[in-house]
C-alpha atoms as a PDB file:
ATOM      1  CA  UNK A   1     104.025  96.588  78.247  1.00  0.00           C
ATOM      2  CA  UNK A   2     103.926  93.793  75.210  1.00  0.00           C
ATOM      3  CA  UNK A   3     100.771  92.286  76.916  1.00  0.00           C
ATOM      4  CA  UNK A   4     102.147  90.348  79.978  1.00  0.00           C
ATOM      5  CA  UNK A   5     101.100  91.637  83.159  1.00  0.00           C
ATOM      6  CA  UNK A   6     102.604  91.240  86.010  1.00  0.00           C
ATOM      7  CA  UNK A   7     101.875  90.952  89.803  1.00  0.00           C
ATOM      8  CA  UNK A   8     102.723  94.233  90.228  1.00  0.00           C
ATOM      9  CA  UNK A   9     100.847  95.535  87.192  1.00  0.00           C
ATOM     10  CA  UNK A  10      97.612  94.421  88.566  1.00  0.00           C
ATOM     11  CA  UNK A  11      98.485  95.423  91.877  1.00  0.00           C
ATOM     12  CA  UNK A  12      99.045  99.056  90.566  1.00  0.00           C
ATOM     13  CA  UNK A  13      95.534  98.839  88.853  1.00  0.00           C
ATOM     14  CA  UNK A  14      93.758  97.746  92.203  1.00  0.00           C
ATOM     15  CA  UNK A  15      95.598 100.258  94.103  1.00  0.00           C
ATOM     16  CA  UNK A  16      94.285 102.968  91.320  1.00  0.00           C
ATOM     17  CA  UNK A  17      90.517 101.474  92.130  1.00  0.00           C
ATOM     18  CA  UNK A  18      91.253 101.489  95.749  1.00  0.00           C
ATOM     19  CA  UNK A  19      92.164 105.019  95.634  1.00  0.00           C
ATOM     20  CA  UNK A  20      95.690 104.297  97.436  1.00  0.00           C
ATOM     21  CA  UNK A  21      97.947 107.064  97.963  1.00  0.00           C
ATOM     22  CA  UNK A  22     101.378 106.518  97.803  1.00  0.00           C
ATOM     23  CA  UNK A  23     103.103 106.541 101.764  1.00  0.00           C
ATOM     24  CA  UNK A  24      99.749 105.583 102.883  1.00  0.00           C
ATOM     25  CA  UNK A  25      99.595 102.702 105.247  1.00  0.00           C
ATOM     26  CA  UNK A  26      97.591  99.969 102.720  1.00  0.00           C
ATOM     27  CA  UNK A  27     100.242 101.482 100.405  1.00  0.00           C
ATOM     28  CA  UNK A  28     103.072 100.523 102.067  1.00  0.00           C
ATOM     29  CA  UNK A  29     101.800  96.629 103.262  1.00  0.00           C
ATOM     30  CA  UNK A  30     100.624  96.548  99.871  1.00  0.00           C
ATOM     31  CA  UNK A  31     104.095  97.110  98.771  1.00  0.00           C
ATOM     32  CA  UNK A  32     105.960  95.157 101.074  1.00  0.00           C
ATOM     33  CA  UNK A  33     104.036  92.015 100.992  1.00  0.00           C
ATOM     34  CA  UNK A  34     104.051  92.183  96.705  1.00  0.00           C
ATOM     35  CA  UNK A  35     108.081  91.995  97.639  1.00  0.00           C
ATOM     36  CA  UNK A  36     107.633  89.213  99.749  1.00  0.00           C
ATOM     37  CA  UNK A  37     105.660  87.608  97.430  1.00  0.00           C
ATOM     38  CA  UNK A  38     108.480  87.374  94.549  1.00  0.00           C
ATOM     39  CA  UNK A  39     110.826  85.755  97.283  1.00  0.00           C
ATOM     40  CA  UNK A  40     107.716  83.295  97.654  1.00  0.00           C
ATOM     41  CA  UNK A  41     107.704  81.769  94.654  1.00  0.00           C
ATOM     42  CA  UNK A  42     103.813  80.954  94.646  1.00  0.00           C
ATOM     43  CA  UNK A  43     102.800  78.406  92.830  1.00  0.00           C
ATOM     44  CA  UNK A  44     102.006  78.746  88.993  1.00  0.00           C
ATOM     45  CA  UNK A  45      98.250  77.347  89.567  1.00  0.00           C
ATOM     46  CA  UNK A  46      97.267  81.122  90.917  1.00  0.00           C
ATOM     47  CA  UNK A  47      96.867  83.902  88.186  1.00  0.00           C
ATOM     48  CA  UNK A  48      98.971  86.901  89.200  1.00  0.00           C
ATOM     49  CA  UNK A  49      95.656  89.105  89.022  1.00  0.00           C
ATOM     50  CA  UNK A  50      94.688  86.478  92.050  1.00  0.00           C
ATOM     51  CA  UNK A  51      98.096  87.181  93.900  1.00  0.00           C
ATOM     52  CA  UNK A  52      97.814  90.703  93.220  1.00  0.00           C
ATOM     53  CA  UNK A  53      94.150  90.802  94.912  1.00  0.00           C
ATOM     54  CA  UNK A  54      95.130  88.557  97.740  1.00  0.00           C
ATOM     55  CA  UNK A  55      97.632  91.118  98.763  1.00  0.00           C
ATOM     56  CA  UNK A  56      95.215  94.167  98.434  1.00  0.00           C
ATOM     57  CA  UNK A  57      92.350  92.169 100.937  1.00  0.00           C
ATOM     58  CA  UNK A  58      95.644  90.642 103.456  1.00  0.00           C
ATOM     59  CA  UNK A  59      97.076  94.543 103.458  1.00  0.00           C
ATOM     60  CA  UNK A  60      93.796  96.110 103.688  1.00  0.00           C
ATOM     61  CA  UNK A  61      92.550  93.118 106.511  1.00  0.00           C
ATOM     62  CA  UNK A  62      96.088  93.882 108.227  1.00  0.00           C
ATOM     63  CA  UNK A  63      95.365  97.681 108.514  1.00  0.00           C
ATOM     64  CA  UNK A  64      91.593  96.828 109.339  1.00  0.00           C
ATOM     65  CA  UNK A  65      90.461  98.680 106.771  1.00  0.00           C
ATOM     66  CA  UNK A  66      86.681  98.909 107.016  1.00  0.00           C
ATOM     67  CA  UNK A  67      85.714  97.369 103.468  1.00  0.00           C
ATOM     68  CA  UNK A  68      88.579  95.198 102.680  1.00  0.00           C
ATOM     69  CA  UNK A  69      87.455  93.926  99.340  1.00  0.00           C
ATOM     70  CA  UNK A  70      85.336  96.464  98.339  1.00  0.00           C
ATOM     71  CA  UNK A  71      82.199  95.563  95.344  1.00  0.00           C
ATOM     72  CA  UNK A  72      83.376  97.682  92.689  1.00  0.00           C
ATOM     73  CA  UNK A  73      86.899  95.480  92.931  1.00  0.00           C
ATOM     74  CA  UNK A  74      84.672  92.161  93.125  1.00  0.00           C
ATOM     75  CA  UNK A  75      83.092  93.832  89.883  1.00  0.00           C
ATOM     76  CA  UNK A  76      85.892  94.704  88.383  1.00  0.00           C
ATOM     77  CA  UNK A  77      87.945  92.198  88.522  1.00  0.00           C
ATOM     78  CA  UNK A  78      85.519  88.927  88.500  1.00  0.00           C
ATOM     79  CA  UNK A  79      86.906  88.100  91.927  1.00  0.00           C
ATOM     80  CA  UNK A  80      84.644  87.450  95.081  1.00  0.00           C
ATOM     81  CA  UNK A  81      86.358  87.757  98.163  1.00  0.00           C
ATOM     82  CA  UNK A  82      86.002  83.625  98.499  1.00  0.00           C
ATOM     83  CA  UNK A  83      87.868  82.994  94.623  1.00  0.00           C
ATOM     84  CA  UNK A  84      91.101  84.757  96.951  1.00  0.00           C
ATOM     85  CA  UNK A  85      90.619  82.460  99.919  1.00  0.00           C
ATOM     86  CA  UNK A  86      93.200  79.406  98.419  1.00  0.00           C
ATOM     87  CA  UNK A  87      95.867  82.052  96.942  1.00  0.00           C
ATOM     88  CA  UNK A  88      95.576  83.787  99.981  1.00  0.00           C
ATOM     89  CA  UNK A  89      96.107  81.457 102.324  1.00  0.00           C
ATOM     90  CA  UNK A  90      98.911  79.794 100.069  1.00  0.00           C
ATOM     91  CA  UNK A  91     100.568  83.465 100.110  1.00  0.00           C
ATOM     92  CA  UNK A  92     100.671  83.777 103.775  1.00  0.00           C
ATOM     93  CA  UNK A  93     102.084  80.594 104.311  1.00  0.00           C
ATOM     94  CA  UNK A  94     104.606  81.048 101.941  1.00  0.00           C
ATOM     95  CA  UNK A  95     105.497  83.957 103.121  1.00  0.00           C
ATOM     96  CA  UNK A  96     105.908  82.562 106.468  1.00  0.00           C
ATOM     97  CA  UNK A  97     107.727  79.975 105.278  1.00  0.00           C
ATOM     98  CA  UNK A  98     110.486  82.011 103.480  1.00  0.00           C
ATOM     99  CA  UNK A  99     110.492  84.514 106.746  1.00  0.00           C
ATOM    100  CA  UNK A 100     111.476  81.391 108.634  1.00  0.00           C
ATOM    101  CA  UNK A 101     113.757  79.677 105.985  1.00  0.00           C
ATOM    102  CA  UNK A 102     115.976  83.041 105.370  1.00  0.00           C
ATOM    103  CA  UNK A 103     115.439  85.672 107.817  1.00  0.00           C
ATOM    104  CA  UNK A 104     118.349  87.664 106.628  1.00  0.00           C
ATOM    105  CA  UNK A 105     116.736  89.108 103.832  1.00  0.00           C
ATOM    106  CA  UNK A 106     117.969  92.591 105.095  1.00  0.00           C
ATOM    107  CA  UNK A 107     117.375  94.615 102.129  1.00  0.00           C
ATOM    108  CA  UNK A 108     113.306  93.821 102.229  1.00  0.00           C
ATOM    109  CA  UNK A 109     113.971  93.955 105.887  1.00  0.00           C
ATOM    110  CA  UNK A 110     115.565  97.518 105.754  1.00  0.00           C
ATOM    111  CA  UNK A 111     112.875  99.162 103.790  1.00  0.00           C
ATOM    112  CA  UNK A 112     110.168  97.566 105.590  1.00  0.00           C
ATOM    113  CA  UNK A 113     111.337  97.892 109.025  1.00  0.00           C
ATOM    114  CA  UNK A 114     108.382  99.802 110.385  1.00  0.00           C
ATOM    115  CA  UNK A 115     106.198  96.936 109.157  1.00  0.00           C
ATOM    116  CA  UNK A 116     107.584  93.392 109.910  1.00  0.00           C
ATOM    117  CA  UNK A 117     105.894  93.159 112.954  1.00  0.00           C
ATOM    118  CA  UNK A 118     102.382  93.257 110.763  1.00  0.00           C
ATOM    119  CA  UNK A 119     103.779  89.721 109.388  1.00  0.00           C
ATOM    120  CA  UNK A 120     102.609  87.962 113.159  1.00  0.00           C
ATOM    121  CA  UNK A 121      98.828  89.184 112.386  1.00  0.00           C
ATOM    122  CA  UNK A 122      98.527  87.763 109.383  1.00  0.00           C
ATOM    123  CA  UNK A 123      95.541  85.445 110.597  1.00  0.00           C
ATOM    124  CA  UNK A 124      94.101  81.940 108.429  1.00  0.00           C
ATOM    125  CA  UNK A 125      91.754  83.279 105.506  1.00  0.00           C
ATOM    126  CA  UNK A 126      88.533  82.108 107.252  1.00  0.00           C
ATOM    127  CA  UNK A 127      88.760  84.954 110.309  1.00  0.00           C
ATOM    128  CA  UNK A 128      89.196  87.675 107.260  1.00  0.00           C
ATOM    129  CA  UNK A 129      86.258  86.140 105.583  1.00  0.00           C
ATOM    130  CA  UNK A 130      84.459  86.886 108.449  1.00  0.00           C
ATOM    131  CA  UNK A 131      85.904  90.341 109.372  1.00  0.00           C
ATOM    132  CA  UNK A 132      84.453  91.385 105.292  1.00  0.00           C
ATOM    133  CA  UNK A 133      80.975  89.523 106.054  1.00  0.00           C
ATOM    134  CA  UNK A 134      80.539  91.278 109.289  1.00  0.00           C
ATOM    135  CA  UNK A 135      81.797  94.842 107.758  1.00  0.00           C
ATOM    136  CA  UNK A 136      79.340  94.382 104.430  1.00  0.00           C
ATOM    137  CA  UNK A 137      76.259  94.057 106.781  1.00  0.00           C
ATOM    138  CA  UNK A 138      77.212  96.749 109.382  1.00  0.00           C
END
């Protein structure tokens, strides 16, 4: 790369940190919400190191993982848990929005199929806040 990175150049990197294997289930959300990000068009105000990051803790909160934004990602990449809470929340409803606005997007659709239905748990920002507070002190 010439030195732009992209949302899914970070995301690769986190996934590397994270230790996700390829197929896996964080893997695959991971995957399918980065696609549903580019039909999002998020607004230019959130770094695509922040998107990237918002998707690992929404993917890893959607498959409860038990540590969902785990410290040596905070370390590494600068970003508490509550620097992701705007982008996040921006990315879900975006996401919602576009789901709503075309819902023929088959080819997403198609890949996906065996995790759309994850799309209805996406819950606000503040309950996965919690879910990570409560998991850090148990």
């Amino acid at each position: 790369k010439l030195g732009f990175q992209t949302v899914d150049d970070f995301l690769l990197q986190y996934m590397k940190m994270l230790k996700t294997q390829r197929g896996s289930r964080d893997y695959d959300v991971m995957v399918y919400l980065a696609e549903l990000s580019l039909q999002a068009s998020i607004p230019g105000s959130f770094s695509h190191s922040q998107i990237a990051a918002s998707i690992c803790v929404l993917a890893r909160y959607m498959n409860r993982s038990n540590d969902i934004w785990p410290d040596h990602l905070q370390h590494a990449t600068e970003f508490a848990i509550s620097d992701l809470a705007e982008c996040s929340t921006v990315l879900c409803r975006r996401i919602a929005q576009v789901r709503h606005a075309h819902p023929d997007l088959t080819m997403i659709d198609r890949k996906h199929r065996a995790l759309e239905h994850l799309l209805h748990r996406i819950p606000s920002f503040d309950v996965i806040v919690a879910f990570h507070e409560q998991s850090q002190h148990a």
